[in-house]
C-alpha atoms as a PDB file:
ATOM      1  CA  UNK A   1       0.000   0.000   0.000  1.00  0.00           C
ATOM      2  CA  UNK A   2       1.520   3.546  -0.558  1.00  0.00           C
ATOM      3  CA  UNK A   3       2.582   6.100   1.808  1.00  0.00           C
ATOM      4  CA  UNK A   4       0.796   9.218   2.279  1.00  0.00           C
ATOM      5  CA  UNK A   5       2.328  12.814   2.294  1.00  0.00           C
ATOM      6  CA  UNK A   6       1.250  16.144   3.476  1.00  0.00           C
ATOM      7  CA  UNK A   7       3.609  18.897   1.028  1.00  0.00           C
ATOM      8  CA  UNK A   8       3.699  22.223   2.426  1.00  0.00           C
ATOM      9  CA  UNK A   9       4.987  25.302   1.618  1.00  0.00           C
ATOM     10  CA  UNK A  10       4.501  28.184   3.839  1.00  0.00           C
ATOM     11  CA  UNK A  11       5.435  31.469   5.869  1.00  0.00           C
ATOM     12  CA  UNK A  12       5.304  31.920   9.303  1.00  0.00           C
ATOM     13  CA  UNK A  13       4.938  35.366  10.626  1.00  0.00           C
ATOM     14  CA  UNK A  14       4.729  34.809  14.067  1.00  0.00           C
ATOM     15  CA  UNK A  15       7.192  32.215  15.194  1.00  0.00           C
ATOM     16  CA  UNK A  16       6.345  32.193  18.718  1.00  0.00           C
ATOM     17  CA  UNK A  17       2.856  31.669  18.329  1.00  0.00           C
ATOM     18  CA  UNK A  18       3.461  29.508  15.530  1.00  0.00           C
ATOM     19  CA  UNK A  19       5.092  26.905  18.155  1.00  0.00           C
ATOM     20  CA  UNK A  20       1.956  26.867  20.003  1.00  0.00           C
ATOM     21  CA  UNK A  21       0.368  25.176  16.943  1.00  0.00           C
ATOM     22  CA  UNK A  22       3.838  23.097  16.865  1.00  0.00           C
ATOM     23  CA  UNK A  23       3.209  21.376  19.975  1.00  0.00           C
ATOM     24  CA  UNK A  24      -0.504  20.909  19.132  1.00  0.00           C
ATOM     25  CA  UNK A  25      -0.284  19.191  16.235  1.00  0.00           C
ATOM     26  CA  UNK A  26       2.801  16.816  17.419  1.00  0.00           C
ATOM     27  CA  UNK A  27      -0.125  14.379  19.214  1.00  0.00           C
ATOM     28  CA  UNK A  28      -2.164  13.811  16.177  1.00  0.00           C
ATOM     29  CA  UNK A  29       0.546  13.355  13.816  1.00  0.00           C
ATOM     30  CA  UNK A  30       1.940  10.615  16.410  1.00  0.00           C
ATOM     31  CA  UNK A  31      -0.760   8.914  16.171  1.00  0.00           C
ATOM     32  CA  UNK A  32      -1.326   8.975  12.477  1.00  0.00           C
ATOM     33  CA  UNK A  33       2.124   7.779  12.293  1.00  0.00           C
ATOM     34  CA  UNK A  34       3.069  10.840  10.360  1.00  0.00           C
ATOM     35  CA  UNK A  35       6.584  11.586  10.412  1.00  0.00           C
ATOM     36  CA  UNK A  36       8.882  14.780   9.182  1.00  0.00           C
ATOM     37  CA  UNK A  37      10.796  14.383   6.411  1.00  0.00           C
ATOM     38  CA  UNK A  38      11.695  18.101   5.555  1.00  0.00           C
ATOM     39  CA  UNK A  39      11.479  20.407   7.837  1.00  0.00           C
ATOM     40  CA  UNK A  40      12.114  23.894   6.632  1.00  0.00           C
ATOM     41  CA  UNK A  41      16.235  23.897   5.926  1.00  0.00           C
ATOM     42  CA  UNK A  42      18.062  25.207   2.878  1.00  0.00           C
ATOM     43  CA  UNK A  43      16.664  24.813  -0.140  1.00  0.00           C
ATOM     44  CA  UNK A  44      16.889  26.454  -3.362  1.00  0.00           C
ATOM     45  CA  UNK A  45      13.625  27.528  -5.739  1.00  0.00           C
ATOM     46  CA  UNK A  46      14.282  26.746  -9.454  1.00  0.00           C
ATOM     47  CA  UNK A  47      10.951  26.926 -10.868  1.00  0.00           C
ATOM     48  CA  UNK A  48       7.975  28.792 -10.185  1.00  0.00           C
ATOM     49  CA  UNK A  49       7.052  30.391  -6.741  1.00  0.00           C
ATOM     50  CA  UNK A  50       6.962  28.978  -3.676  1.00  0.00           C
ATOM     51  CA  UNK A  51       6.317  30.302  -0.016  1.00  0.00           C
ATOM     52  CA  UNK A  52       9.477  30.405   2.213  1.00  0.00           C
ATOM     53  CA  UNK A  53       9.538  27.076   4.240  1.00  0.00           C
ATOM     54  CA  UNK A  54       9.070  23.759   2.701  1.00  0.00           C
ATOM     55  CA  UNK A  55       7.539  20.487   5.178  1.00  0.00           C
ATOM     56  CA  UNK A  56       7.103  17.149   3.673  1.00  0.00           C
ATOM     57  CA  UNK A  57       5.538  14.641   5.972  1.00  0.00           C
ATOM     58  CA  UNK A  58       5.330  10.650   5.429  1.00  0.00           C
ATOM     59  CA  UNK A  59       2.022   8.539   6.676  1.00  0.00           C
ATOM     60  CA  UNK A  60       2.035   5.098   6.442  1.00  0.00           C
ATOM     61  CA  UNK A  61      -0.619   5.202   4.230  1.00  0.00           C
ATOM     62  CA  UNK A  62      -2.734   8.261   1.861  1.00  0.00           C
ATOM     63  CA  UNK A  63      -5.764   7.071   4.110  1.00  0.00           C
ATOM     64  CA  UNK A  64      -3.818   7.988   7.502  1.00  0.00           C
ATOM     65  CA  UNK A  65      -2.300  11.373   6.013  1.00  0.00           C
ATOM     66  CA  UNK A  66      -6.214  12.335   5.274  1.00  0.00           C
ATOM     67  CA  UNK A  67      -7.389  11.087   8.397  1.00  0.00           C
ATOM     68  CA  UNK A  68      -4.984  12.947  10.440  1.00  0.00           C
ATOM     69  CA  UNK A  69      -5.744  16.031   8.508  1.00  0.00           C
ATOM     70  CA  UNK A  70      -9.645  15.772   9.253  1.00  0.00           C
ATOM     71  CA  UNK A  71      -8.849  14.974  12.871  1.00  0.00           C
ATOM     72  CA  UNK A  72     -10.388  16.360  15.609  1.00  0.00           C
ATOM     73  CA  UNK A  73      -6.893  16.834  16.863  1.00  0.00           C
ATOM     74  CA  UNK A  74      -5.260  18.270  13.785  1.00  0.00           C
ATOM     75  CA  UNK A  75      -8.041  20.716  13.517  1.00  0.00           C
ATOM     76  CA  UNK A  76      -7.601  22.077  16.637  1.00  0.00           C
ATOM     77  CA  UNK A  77      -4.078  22.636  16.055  1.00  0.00           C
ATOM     78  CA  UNK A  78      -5.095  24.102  12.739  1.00  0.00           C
ATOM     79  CA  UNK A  79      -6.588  27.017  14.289  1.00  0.00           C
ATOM     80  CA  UNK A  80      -3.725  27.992  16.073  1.00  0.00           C
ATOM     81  CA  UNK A  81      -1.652  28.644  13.029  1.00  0.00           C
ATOM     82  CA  UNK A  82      -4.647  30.430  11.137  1.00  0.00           C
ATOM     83  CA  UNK A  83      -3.899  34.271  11.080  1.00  0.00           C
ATOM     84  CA  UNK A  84      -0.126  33.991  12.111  1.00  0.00           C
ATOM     85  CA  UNK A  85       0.638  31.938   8.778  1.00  0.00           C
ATOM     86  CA  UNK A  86      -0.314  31.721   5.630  1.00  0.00           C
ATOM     87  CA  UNK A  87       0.217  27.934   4.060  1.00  0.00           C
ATOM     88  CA  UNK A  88      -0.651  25.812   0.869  1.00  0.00           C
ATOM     89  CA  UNK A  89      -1.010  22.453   1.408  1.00  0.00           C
ATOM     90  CA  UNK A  90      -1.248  18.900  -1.017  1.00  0.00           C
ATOM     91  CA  UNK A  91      -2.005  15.619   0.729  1.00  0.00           C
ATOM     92  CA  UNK A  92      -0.560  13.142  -2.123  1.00  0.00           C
ATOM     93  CA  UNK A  93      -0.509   9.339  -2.445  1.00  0.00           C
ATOM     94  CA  UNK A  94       3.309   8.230  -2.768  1.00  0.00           C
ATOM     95  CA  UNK A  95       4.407   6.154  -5.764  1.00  0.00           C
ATOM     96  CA  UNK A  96       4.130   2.672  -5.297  1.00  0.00           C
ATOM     97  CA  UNK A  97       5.743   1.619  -8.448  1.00  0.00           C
END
């Protein structure tokens, strides 16, 4: 079955209050099973536009990285970030060749 993946590219423009949502979203993306593969870092933009900070995160499966998303958990987190971020967001099925 293929992984899951939650692509993000974003800007934060309140990093303390952004590590509010941080910790609040670390629970339900345990338990998902979701699991950081980028986390901001260098990176370099060749094409196109992007926002400032790139996150890639892994789920066992697509069906976990949706359910986490549509958690009760998640979205509680999710309103912490809303108004001291701006994000956009792809949940994508990995390649299972």
């Amino acid at each position: 079955m293929a992984k899951g993946y939650w692509i993000a590219h974003g800007r934060v423009d309140d990093p303390e209050a952004y590590d509010l949502y941080r910790a609040a979203n670390a629970a339900p993306l345990a338990e998902y099973g979701g699991r950081f593969l980028v986390r901001g870092g260098i990176r370099e933009l060749v094409e196109g536009e992007a926002k400032p900070r790139t996150v890639v995160i892994e789920f066992p499966t697509y069906a976990a990285a949706i359910d986490c998303y549509r958690s009760d958990g998640y979205q509680a987190a999710l309103k912490l970030r809303q108004g001291i971020s701006e994000s956009d967001l792809v949940i994508v099925e990995g390649y299972d060749g």
